[in-house]
C-alpha atoms as a PDB file:
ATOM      1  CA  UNK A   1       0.000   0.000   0.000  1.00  0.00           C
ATOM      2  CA  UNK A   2       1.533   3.756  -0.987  1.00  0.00           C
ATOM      3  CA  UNK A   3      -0.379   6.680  -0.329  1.00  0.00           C
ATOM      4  CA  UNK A   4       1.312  10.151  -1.294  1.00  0.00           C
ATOM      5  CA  UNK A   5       0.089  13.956  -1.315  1.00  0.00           C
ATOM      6  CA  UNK A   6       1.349  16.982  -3.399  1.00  0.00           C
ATOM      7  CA  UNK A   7       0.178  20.459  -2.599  1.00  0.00           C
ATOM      8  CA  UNK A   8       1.039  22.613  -5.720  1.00  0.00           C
ATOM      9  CA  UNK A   9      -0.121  26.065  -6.859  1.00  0.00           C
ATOM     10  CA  UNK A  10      -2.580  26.434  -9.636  1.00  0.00           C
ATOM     11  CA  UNK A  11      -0.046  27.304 -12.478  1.00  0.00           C
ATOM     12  CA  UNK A  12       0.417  25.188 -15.516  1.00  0.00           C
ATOM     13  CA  UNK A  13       4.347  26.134 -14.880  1.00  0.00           C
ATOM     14  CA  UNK A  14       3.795  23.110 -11.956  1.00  0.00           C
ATOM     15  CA  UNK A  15       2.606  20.292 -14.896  1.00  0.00           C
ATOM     16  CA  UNK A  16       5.966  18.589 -14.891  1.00  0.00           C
ATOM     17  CA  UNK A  17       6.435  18.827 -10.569  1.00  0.00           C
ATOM     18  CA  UNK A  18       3.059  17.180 -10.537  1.00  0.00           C
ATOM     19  CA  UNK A  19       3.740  14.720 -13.126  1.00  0.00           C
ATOM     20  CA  UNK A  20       7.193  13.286 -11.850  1.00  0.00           C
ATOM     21  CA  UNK A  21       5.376  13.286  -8.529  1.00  0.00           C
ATOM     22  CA  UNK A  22       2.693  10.697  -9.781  1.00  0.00           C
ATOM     23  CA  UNK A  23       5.177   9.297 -12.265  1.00  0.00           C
ATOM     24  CA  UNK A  24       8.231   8.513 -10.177  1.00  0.00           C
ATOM     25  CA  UNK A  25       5.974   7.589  -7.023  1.00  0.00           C
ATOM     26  CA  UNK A  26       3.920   5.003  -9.403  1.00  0.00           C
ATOM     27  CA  UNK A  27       7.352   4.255 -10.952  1.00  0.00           C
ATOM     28  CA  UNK A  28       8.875   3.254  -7.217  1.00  0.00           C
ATOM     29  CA  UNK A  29       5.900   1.237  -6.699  1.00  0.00           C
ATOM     30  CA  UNK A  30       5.472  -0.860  -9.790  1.00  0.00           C
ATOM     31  CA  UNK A  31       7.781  -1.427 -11.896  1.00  0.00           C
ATOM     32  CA  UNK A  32       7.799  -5.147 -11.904  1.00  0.00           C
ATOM     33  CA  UNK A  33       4.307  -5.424 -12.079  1.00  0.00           C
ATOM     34  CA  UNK A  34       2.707  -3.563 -14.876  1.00  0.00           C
ATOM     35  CA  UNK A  35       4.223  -2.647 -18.674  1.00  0.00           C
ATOM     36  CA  UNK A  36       5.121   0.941 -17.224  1.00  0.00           C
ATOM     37  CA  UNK A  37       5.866   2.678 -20.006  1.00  0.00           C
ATOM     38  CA  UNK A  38       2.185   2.316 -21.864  1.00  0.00           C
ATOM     39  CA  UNK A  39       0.734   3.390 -17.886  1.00  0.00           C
ATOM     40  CA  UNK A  40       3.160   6.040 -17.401  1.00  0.00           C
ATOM     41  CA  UNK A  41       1.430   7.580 -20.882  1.00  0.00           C
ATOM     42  CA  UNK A  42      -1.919   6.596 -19.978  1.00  0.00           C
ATOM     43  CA  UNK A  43      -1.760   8.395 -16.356  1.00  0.00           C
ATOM     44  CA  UNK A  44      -0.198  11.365 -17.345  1.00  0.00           C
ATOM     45  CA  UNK A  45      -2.778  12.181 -20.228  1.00  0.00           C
ATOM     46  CA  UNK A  46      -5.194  11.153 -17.078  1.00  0.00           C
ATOM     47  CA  UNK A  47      -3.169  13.338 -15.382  1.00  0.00           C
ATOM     48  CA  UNK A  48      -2.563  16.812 -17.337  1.00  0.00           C
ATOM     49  CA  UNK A  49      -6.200  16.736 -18.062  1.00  0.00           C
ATOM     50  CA  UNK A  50      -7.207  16.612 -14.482  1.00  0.00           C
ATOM     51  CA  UNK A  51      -4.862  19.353 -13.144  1.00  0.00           C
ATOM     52  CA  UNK A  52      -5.182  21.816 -15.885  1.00  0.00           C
ATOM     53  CA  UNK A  53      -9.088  21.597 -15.824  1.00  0.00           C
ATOM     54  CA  UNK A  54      -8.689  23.065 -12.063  1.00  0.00           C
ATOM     55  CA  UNK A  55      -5.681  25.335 -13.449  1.00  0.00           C
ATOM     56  CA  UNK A  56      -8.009  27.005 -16.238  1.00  0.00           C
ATOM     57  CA  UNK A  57     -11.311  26.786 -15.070  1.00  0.00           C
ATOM     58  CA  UNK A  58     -11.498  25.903 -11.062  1.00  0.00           C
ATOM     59  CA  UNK A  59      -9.477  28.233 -10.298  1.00  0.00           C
ATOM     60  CA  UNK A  60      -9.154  30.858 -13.266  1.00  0.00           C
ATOM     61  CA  UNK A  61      -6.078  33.078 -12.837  1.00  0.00           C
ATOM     62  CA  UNK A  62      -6.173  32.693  -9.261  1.00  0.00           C
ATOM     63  CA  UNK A  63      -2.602  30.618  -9.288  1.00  0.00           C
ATOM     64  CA  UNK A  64      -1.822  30.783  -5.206  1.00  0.00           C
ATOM     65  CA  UNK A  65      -4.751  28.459  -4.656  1.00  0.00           C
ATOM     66  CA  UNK A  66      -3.561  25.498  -4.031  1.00  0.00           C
ATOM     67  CA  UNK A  67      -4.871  22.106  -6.246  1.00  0.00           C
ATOM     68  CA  UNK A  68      -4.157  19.277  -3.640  1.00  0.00           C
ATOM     69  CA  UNK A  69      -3.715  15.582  -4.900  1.00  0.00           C
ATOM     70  CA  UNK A  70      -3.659  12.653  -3.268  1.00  0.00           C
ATOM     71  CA  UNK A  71      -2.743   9.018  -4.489  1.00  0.00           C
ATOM     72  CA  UNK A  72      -3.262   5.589  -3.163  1.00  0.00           C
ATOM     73  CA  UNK A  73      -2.218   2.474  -4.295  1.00  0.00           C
ATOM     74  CA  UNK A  74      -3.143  -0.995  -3.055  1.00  0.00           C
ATOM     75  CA  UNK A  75      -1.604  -3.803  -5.087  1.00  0.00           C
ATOM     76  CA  UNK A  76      -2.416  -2.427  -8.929  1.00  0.00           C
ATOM     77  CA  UNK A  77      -5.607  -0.386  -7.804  1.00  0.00           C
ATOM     78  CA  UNK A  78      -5.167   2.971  -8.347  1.00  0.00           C
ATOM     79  CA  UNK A  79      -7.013   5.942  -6.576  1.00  0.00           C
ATOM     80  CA  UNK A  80      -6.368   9.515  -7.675  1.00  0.00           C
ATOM     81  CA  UNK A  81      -7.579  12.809  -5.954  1.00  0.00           C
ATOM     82  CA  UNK A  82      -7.799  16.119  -7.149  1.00  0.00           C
ATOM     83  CA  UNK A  83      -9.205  18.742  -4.679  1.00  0.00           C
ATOM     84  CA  UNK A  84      -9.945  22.213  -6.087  1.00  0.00           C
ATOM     85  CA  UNK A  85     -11.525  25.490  -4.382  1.00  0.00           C
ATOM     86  CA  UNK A  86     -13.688  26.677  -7.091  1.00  0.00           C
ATOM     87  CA  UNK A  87     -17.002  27.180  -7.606  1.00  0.00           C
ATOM     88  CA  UNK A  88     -17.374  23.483  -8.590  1.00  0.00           C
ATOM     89  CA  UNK A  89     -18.431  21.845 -12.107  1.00  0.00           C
ATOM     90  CA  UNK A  90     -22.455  21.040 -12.556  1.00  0.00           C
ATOM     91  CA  UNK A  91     -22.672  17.840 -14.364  1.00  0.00           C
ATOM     92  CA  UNK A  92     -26.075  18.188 -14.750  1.00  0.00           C
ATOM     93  CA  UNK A  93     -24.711  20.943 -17.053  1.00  0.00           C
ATOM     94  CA  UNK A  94     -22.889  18.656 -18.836  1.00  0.00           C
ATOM     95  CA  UNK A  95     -23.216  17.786 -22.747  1.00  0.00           C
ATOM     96  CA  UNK A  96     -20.815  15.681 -24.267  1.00  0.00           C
ATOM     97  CA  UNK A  97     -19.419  16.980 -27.620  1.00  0.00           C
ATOM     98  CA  UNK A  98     -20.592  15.763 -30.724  1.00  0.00           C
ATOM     99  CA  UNK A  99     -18.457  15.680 -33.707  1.00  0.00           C
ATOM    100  CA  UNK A 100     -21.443  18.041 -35.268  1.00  0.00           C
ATOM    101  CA  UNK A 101     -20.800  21.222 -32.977  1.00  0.00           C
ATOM    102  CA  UNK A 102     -17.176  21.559 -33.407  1.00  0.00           C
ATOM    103  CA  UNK A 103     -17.341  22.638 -29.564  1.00  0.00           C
ATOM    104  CA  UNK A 104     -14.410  23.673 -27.719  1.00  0.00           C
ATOM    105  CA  UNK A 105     -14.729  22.117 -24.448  1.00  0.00           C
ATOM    106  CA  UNK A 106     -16.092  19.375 -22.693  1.00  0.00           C
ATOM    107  CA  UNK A 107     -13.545  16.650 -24.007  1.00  0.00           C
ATOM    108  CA  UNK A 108     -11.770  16.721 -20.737  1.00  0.00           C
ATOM    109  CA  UNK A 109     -14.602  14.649 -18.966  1.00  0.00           C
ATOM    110  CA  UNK A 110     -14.555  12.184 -22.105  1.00  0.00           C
ATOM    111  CA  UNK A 111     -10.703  11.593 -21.946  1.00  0.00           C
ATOM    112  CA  UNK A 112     -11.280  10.778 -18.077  1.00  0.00           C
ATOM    113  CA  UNK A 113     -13.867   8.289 -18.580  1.00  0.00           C
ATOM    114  CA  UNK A 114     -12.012   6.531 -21.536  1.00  0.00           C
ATOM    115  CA  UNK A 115      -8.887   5.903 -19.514  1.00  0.00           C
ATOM    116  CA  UNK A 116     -10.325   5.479 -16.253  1.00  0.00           C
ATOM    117  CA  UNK A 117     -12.624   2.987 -14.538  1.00  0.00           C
ATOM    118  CA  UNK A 118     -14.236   4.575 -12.540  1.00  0.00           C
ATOM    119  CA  UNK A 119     -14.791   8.886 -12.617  1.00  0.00           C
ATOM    120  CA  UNK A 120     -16.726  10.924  -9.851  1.00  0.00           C
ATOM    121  CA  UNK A 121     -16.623  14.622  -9.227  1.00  0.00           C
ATOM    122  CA  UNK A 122     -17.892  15.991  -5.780  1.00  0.00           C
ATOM    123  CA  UNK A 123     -19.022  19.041  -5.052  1.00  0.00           C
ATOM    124  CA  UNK A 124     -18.418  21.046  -1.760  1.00  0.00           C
ATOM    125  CA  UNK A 125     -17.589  18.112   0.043  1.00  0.00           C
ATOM    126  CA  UNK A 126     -15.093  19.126   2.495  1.00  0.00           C
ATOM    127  CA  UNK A 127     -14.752  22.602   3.783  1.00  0.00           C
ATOM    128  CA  UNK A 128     -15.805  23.374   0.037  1.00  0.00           C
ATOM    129  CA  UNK A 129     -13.808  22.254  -1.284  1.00  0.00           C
ATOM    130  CA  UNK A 130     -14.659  19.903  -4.537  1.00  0.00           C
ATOM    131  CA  UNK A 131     -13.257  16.239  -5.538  1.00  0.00           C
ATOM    132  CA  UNK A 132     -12.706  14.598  -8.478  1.00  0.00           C
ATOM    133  CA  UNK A 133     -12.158  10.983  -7.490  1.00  0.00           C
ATOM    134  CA  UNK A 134     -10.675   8.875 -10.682  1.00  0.00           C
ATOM    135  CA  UNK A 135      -9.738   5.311 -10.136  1.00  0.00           C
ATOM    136  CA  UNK A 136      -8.764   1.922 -11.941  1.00  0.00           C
ATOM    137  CA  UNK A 137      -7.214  -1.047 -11.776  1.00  0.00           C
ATOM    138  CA  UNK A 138      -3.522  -1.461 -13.685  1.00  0.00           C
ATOM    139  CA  UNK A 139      -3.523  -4.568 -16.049  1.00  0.00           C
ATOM    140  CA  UNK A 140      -0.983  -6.823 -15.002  1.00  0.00           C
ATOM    141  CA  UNK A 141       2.593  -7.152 -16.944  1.00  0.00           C
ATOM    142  CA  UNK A 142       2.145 -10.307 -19.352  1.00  0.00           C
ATOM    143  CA  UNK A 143       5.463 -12.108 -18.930  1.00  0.00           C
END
């Protein structure tokens, strides 16, 4: 079991602290059990797309609040965290993009669901604050 937390600030200048934090920490943790390198690609699109949704609209231009994160892993399951202090994201809200409306958001949410198992988004859970939960299970290394 490895559970880790990274407090950075919300500024896109912080991508590459908070991807060699997930990264190398994943990296420590299983390296003999999982083809890393197709993961390690997987989890940082997972990744970038998480934390720069909070950079750009969670917290618009407000970079000194922090985005917390928090991983867990037990064996190859794979819990991510990312805790923002905006106003929060309806879902209700939510359309998914067609390839008709040439729209510029919304394919944040699709990328998560794709290359997760599991995606949940909380609003003003704790002190306000708002979660987006993401989790899966790493296919095991074939020998």
């Amino acid at each position: 079991m490895m559970r880790t937390e990274l407090h950075v600030p919300s500024d896109l200048q912080f991508l590459s602290v908070v991807e060699n934090w997930l990264l190398g920490s994943l990296e420590i943790a299983l390296t003999d059990q999982v083809d890393w390198p197709s993961q390690a690609n997987r989890l940082r699109l997972v990744l970038v797309e998480a934390y720069s949704n909070v950079v750009r609209h969670a917290h618009k231009d407000q970079p000194n609040l922090p985005v917390m994160l928090r991983l867990e892993l037990k064996g190859r399951d794979l819990h991510l965290e990312v805790w923002d202090h905006g106003e929060g994201f309806d879902l209700g809200c939510y359309l998914p993009p067609t390839p008709e409306q040439q729209q510029e958001g919304g394919y944040g949410w699709l990328i998560l669901h794709r290359l997760m198992d599991k995606v949940e988004y909380h609003l003003q859970v704790n002190n306000g604050l708002n979660c987006l939960k993401l989790e899966t299970t790493l296919p095991q290394q074939h020998v």
